[in-house]
Protein backbone atom coordinates (compact mmCIF):
# COMPACT_ATOMS: atom_id res chain seq x y z
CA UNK A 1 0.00 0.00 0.00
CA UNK A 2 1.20 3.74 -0.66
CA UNK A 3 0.06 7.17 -1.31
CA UNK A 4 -0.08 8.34 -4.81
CA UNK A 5 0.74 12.17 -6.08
CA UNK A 6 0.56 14.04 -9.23
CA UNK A 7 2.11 17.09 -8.92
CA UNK A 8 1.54 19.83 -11.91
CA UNK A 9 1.12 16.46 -15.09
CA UNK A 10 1.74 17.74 -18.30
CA UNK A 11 1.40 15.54 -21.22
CA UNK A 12 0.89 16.46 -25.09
CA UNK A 13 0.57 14.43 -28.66
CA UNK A 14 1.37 16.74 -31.00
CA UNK A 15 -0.87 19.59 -30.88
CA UNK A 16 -3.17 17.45 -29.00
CA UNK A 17 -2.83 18.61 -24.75
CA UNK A 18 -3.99 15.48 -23.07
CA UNK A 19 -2.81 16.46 -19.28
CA UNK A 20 -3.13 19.87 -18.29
CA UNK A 21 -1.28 20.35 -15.17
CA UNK A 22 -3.14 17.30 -12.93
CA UNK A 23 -2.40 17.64 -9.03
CA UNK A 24 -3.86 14.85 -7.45
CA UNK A 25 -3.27 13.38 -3.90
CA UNK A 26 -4.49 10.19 -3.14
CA UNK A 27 -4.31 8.49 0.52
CA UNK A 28 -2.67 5.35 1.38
CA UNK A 29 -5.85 2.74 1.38
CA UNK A 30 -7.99 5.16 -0.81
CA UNK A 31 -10.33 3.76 -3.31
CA UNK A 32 -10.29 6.89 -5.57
CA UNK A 33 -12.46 7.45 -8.11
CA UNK A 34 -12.45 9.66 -11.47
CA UNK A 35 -14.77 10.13 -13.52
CA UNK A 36 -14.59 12.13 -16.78
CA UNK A 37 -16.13 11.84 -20.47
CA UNK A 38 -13.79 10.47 -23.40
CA UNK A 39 -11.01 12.30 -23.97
CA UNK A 40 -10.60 14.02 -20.72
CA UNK A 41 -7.32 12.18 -20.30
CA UNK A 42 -8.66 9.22 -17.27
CA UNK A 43 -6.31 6.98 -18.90
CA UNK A 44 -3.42 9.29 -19.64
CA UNK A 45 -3.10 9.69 -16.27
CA UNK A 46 -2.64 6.39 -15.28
CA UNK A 47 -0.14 5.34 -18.09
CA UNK A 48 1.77 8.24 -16.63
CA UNK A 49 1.39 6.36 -12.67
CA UNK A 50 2.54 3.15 -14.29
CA UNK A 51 5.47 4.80 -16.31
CA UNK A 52 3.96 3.85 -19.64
CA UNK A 53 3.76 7.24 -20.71
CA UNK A 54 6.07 9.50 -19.08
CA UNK A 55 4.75 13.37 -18.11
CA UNK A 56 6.32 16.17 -20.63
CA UNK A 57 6.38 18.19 -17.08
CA UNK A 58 5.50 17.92 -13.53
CA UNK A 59 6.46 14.29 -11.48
CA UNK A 60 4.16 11.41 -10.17
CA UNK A 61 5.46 10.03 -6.59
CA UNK A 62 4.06 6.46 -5.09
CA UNK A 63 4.76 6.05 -1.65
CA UNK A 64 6.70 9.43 -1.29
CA UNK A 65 9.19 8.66 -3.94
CA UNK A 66 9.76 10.40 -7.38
CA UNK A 67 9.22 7.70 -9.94
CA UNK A 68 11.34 10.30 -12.26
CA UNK A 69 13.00 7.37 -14.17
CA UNK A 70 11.61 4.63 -12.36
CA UNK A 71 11.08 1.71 -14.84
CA UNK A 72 7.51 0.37 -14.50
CA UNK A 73 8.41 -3.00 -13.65
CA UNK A 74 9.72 -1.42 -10.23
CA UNK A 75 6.78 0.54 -9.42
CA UNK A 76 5.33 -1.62 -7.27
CA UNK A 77 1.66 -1.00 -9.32
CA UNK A 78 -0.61 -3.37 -11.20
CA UNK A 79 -2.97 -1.73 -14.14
CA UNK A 80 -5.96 -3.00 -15.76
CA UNK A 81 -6.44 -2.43 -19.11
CA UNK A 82 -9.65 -1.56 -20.95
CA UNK A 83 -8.51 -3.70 -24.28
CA UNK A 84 -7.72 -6.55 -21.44
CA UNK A 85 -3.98 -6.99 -23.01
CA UNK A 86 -4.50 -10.90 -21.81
CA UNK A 87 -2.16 -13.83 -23.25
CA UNK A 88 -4.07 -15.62 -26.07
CA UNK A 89 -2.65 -18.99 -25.75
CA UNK A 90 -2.98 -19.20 -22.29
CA UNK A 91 -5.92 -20.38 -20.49
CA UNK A 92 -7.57 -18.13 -17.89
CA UNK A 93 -5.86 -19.79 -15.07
CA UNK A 94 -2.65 -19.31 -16.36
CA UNK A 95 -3.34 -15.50 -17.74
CA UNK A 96 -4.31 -14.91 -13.86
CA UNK A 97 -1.25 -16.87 -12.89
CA UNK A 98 1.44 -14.67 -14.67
CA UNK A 99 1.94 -11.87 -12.37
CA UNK A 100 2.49 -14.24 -9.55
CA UNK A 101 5.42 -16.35 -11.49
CA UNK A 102 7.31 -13.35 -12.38
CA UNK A 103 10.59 -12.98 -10.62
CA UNK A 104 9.49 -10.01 -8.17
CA UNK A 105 6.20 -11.07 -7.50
CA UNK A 106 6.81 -15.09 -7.14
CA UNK A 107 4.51 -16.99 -4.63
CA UNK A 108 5.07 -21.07 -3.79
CA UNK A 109 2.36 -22.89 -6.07
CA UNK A 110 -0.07 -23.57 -3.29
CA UNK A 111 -0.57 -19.90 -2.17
CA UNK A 112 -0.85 -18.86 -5.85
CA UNK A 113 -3.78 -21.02 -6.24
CA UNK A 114 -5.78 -20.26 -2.98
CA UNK A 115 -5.38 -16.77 -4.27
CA UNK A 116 -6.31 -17.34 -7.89
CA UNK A 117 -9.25 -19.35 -6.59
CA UNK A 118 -10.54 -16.60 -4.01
CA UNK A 119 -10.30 -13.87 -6.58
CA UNK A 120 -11.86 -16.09 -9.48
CA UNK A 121 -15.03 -17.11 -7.04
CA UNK A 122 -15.32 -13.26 -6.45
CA UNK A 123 -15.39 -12.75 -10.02
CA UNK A 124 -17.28 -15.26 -11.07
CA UNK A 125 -15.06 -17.37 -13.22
CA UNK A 126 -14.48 -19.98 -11.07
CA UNK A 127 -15.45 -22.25 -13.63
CA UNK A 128 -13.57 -20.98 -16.53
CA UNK A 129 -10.73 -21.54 -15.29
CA UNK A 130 -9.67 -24.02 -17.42
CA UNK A 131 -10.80 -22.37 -21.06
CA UNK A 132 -8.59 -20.64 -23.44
CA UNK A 133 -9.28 -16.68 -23.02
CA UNK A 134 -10.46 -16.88 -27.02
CA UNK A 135 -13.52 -18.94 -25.73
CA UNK A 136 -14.41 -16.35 -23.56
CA UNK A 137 -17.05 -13.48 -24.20
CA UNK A 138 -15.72 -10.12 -23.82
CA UNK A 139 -17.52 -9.29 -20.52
CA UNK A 140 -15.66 -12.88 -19.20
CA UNK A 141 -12.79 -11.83 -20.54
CA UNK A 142 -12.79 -8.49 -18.46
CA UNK A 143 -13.36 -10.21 -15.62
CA UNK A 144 -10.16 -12.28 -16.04
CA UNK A 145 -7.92 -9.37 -16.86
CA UNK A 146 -9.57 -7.74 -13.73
CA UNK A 147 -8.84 -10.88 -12.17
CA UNK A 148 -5.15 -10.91 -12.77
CA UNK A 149 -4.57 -7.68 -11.48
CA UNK A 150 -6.08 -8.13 -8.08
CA UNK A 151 -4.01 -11.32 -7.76
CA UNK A 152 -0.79 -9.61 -7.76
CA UNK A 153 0.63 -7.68 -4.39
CA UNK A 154 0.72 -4.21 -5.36
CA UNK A 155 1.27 -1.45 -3.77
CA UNK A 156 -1.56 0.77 -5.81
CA UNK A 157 -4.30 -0.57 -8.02
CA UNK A 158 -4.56 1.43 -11.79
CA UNK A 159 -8.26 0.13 -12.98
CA UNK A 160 -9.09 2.04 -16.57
CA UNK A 161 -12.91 1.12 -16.62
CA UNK A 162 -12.49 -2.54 -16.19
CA UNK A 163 -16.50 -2.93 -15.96
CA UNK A 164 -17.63 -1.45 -18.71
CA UNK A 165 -17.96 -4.65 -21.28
CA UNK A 166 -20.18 -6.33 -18.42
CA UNK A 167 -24.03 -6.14 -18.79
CA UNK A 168 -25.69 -4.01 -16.32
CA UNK A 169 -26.80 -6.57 -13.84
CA UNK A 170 -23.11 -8.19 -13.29
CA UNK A 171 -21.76 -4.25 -13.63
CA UNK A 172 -23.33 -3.91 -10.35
CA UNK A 173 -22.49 -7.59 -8.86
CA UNK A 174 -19.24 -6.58 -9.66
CA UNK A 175 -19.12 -2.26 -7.69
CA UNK A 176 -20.25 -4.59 -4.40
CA UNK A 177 -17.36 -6.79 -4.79
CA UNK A 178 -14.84 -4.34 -5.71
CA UNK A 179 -16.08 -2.05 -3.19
CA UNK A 180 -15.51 -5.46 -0.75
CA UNK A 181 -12.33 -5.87 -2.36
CA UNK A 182 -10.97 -2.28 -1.52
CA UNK A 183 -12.22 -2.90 2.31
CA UNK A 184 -10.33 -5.85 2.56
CA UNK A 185 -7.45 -5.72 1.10
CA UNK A 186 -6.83 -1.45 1.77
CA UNK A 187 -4.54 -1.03 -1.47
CA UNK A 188 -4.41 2.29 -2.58
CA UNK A 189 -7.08 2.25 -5.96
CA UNK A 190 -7.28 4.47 -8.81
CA UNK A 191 -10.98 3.60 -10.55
CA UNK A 192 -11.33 5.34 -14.22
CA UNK A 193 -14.58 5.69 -14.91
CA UNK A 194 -17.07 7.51 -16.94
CA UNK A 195 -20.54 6.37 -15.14
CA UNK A 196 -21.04 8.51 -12.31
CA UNK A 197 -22.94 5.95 -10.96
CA UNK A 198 -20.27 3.62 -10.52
CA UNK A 199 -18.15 6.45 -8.86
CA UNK A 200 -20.82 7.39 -6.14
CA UNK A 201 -20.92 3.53 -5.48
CA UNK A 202 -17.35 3.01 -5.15
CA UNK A 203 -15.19 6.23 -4.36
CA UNK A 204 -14.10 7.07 -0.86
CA UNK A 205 -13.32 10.30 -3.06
CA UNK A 206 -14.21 11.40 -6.55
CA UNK A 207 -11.91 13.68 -8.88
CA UNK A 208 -13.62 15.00 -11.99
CA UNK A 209 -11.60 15.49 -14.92
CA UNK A 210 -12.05 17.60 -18.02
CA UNK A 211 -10.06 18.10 -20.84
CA UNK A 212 -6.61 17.38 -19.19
CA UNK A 213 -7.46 18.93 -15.89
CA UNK A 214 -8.91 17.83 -12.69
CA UNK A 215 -11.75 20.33 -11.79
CA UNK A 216 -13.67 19.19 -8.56
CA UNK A 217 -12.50 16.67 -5.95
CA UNK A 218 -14.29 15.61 -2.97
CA UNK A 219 -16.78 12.87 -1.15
CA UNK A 220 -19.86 11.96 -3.16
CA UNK A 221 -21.94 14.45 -0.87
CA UNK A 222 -19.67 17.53 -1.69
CA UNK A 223 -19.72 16.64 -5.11
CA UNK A 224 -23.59 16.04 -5.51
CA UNK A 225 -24.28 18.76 -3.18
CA UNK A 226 -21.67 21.25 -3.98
CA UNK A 227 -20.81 21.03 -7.94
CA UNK A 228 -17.87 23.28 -9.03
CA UNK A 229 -19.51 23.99 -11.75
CA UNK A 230 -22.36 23.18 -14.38
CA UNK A 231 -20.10 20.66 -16.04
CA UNK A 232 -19.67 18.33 -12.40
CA UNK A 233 -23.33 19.56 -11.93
CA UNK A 234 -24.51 17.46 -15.74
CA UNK A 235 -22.04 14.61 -14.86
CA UNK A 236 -24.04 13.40 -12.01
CA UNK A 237 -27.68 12.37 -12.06
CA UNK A 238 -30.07 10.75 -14.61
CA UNK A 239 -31.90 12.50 -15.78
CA UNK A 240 -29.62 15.30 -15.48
CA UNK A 241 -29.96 18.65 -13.54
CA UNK A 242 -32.18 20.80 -14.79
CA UNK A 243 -30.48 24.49 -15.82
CA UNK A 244 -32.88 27.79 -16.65
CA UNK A 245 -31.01 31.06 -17.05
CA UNK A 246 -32.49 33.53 -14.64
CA UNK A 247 -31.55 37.15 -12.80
CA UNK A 248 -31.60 38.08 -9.31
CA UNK A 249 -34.06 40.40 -9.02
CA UNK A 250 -35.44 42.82 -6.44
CA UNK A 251 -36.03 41.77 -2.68
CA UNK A 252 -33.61 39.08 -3.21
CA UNK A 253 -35.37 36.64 -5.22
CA UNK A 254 -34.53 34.62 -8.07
CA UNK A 255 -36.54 34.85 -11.38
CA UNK A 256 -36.11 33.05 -14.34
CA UNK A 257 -35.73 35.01 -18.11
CA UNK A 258 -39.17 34.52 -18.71
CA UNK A 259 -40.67 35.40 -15.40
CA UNK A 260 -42.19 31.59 -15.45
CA UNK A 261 -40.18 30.72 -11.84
CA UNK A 262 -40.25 33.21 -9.18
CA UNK A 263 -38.60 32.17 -5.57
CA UNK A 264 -36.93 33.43 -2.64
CA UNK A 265 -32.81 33.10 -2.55
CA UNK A 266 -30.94 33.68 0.25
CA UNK A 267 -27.52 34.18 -2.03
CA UNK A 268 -26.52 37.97 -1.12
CA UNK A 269 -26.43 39.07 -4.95
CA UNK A 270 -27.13 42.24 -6.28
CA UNK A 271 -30.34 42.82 -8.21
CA UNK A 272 -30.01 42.44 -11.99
CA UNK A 273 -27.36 39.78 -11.47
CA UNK A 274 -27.44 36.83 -14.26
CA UNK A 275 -27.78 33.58 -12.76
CA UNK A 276 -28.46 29.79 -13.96
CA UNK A 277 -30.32 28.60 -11.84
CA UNK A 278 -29.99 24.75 -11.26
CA UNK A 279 -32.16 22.14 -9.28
CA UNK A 280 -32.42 18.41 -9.63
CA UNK A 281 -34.91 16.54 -10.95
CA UNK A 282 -35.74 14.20 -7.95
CA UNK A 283 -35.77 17.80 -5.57
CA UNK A 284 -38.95 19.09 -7.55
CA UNK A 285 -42.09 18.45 -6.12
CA UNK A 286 -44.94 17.76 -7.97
CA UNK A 287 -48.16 19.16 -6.42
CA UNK A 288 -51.48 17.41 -6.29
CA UNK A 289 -55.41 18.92 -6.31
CA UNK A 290 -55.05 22.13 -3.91
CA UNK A 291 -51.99 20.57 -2.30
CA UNK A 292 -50.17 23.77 -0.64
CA UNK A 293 -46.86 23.48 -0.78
CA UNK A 294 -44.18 22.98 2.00
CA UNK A 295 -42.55 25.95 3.79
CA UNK A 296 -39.93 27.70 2.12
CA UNK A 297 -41.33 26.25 -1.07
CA UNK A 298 -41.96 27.98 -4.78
CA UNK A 299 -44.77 27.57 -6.50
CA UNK A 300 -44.66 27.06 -10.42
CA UNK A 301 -47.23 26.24 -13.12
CA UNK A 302 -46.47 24.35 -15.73
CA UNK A 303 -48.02 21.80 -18.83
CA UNK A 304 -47.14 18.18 -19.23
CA UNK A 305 -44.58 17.12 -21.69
CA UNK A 306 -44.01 13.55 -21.78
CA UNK A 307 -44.07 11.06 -19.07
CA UNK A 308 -42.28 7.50 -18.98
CA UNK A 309 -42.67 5.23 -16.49
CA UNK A 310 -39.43 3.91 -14.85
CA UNK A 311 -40.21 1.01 -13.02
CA UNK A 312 -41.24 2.36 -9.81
CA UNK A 313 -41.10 5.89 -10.59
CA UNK A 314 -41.57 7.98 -13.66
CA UNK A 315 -39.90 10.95 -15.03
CA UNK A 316 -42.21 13.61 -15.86
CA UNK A 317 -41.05 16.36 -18.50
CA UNK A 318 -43.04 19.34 -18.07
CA UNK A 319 -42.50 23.14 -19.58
CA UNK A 320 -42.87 26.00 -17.82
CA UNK A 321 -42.74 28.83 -19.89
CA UNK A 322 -40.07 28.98 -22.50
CA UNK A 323 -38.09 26.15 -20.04
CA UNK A 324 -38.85 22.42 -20.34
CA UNK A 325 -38.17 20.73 -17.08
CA UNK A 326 -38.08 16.93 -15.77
CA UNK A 327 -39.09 15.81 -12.11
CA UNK A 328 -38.59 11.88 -10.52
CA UNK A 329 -42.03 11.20 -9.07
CA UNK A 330 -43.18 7.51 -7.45
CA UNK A 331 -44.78 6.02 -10.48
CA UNK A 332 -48.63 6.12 -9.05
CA UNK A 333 -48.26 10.16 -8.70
CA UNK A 334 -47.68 10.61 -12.31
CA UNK A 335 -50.91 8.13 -13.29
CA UNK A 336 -53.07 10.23 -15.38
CA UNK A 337 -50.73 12.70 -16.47
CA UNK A 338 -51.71 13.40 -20.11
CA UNK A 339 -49.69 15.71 -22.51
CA UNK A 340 -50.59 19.36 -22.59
CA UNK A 341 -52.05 18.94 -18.83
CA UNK A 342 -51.66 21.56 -16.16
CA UNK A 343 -49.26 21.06 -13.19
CA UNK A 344 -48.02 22.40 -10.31
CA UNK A 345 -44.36 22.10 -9.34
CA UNK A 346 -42.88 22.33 -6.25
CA UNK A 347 -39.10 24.24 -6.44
CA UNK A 348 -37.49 24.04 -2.95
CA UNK A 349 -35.62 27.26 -2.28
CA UNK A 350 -33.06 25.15 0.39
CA UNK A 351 -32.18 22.56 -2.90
CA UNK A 352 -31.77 25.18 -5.85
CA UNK A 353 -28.15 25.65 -6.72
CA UNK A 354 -26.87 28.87 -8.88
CA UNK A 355 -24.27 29.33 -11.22
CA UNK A 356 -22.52 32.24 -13.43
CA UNK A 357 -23.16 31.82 -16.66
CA UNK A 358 -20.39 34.42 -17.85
CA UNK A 359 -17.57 32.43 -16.35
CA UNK A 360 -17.56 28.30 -17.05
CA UNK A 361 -20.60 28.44 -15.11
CA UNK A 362 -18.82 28.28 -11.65
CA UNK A 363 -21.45 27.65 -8.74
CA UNK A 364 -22.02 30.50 -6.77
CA UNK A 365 -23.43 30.99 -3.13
CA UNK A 366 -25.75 29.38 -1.84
């Protein structure tokens, strides 16, 4: 186990700037997560941990030393490829096996198995053990290159999205093991991911990336809670947060471009400030017959959309105004909800979040 750092990771092919001065801390025993869209550089970063692609500037240190020419053999970390990178000819068994016959990482036969078998029967491949890797399905096959890094003593853990060929049912099989994994074992775990569901499951900590730089990091609450920005604000929540330009106006209250939502702020902005105003869809209320709503609570009319159920709930897209909205209701409230149908929403005043729209639309108070 060791702490990783990034301090100040530059990287660039060609004209292309793929790390954009990353600083990153990550505790000894951390399972950290970070989440970012394609191209943000997730796995850049970690071929530049494992020495695979060394930084144009800054210096990565594991355990409190500079791996500054460190090959990656000696780095004491074990990385899981998306593409797998698993031995063809070799059976499953043996492709888990390699890391543990290598000269620095060597066990006696018997504890090799007991730990091949452990990890396999967490994984679920106990019993393809024995098959070539090119009989495998690709979601299989994930599981044994997974498989063959957890294996192997390391002191860190580089994972580049090594659940993402896996159908949705074993994807989340798979978080509670992982997350079961990281309790047990405490070895210091970088998770690349770009389903923010899988990083509120899993992370301790999240970082968010975006193109080449890391731009919020926290706990799951701060970064639900407390978004940087718009961009962290979209990345989290299905269906995502709902954004309506607005102004503060007069008597500090928050009104939105076309006057359709009108509530109290408490953000100490001047009137005639521009605002986005953000809330989420499962914090809207939706208000039934002459059901008043709760203290501290905004009123808004609005028309049905389009609802689909979802299971147990439904999400309900109404407009309001020039803005089209969507609210998470328990399926049985939205019954009956037919297009073109008046509403009336509830907008919490404690759960709406603003942002600047003039600057990368950077959250601002409250």
């Amino acid at each position: 186990m060791a702490p990783l750092s990034l301090k100040g990771l530059r990287k660039s092919f060609g004209k292309v700037r793929a790390l954009d001065g990353i600083d990153l801390d990550i505790a000894d025993g951390e399972f950290f997560c970070l989440l970012g869209p394609s191209g943000a550089g997730k796995t850049t970063t970690l071929k530049a941990i494992a020495g695979l692609e060394p930084p144009d500037e800054g210096r990565v240190e594991i355990g409190g030393v500079d791996m500054d020419g460190v090959e990656p053999y000696d780095r004491g970390v074990a990385m899981c490829f998306e593409s797998y990178a698993l031995y063809p000819h070799y059976t499953a068994y043996d492709n888990m096996a390699s890391p543990l016959r290598s000269p620095r990482h060597r066990l006696p036969a018997a504890e090799a198995r007991e730990r091949i078998g452990r990890f396999a029967e967490l994984l679920g491949i106990s019993h393809l053990l024995d098959r070539n890797v090119g009989e495998l399905s690709n979601g299989q096959r994930q599981r044994v290159a997974l498989g063959r890094v957890l294996v192997r003593p390391a002191a860190a853990f580089l994972l580049d999205e090594p659940l993402s060929h896996l159908d949705a049912k074993l994807r989340q099989a798979m978080r509670a093991e992982l997350k079961t994994i990281g309790a047990v074992e405490r070895t210091t775990t970088l998770y690349v991911t770009h389903d923010y569901v899988e990083a509120l499951g899993l992370g301790d900590r999240i970082g968010v990336i975006r193109d080449g730089r890391i731009v919020q990091v926290g706990t799951r609450e701060q970064i639900w809670n407390e978004p940087a920005d718009t961009f962290v604000a979209n990345a989290f929540g299905k269906p995502r947060i709902n954004l309506v330009p607005g102004e503060i106006a007069a008597g500090g209250r928050l009104r939105a471009a076309d006057g359709a939502i009108d509530l109290p702020v408490d953000a100490g902005l001047a009137p005639g400030r521009a605002v986005t105003l953000g809330v989420r869809p499962r914090d809207l209320l939706l208000l039934r017959g002459d059901e008043a709503p709760p203290d501290g609570t905004a009123e808004v009319g609005a028309r049905v959309y389009v609802t689909e159920v979802l299971g147990r709930q439904s999400e309900v897209t109404v407009t309001a105004g020039d803005q089209r909205l969507s609210l998470v209701v328990p399926r049985e409230d939205a019954s009956g909800l037919a297009p073109e149908s008046p509403v009336r929403l509830g907008v919490p005043a404690g759960r709406v979040l603003l942002f600047d729209p003039s600057e990368g639309g950077r959250r601002l108070a409250p």
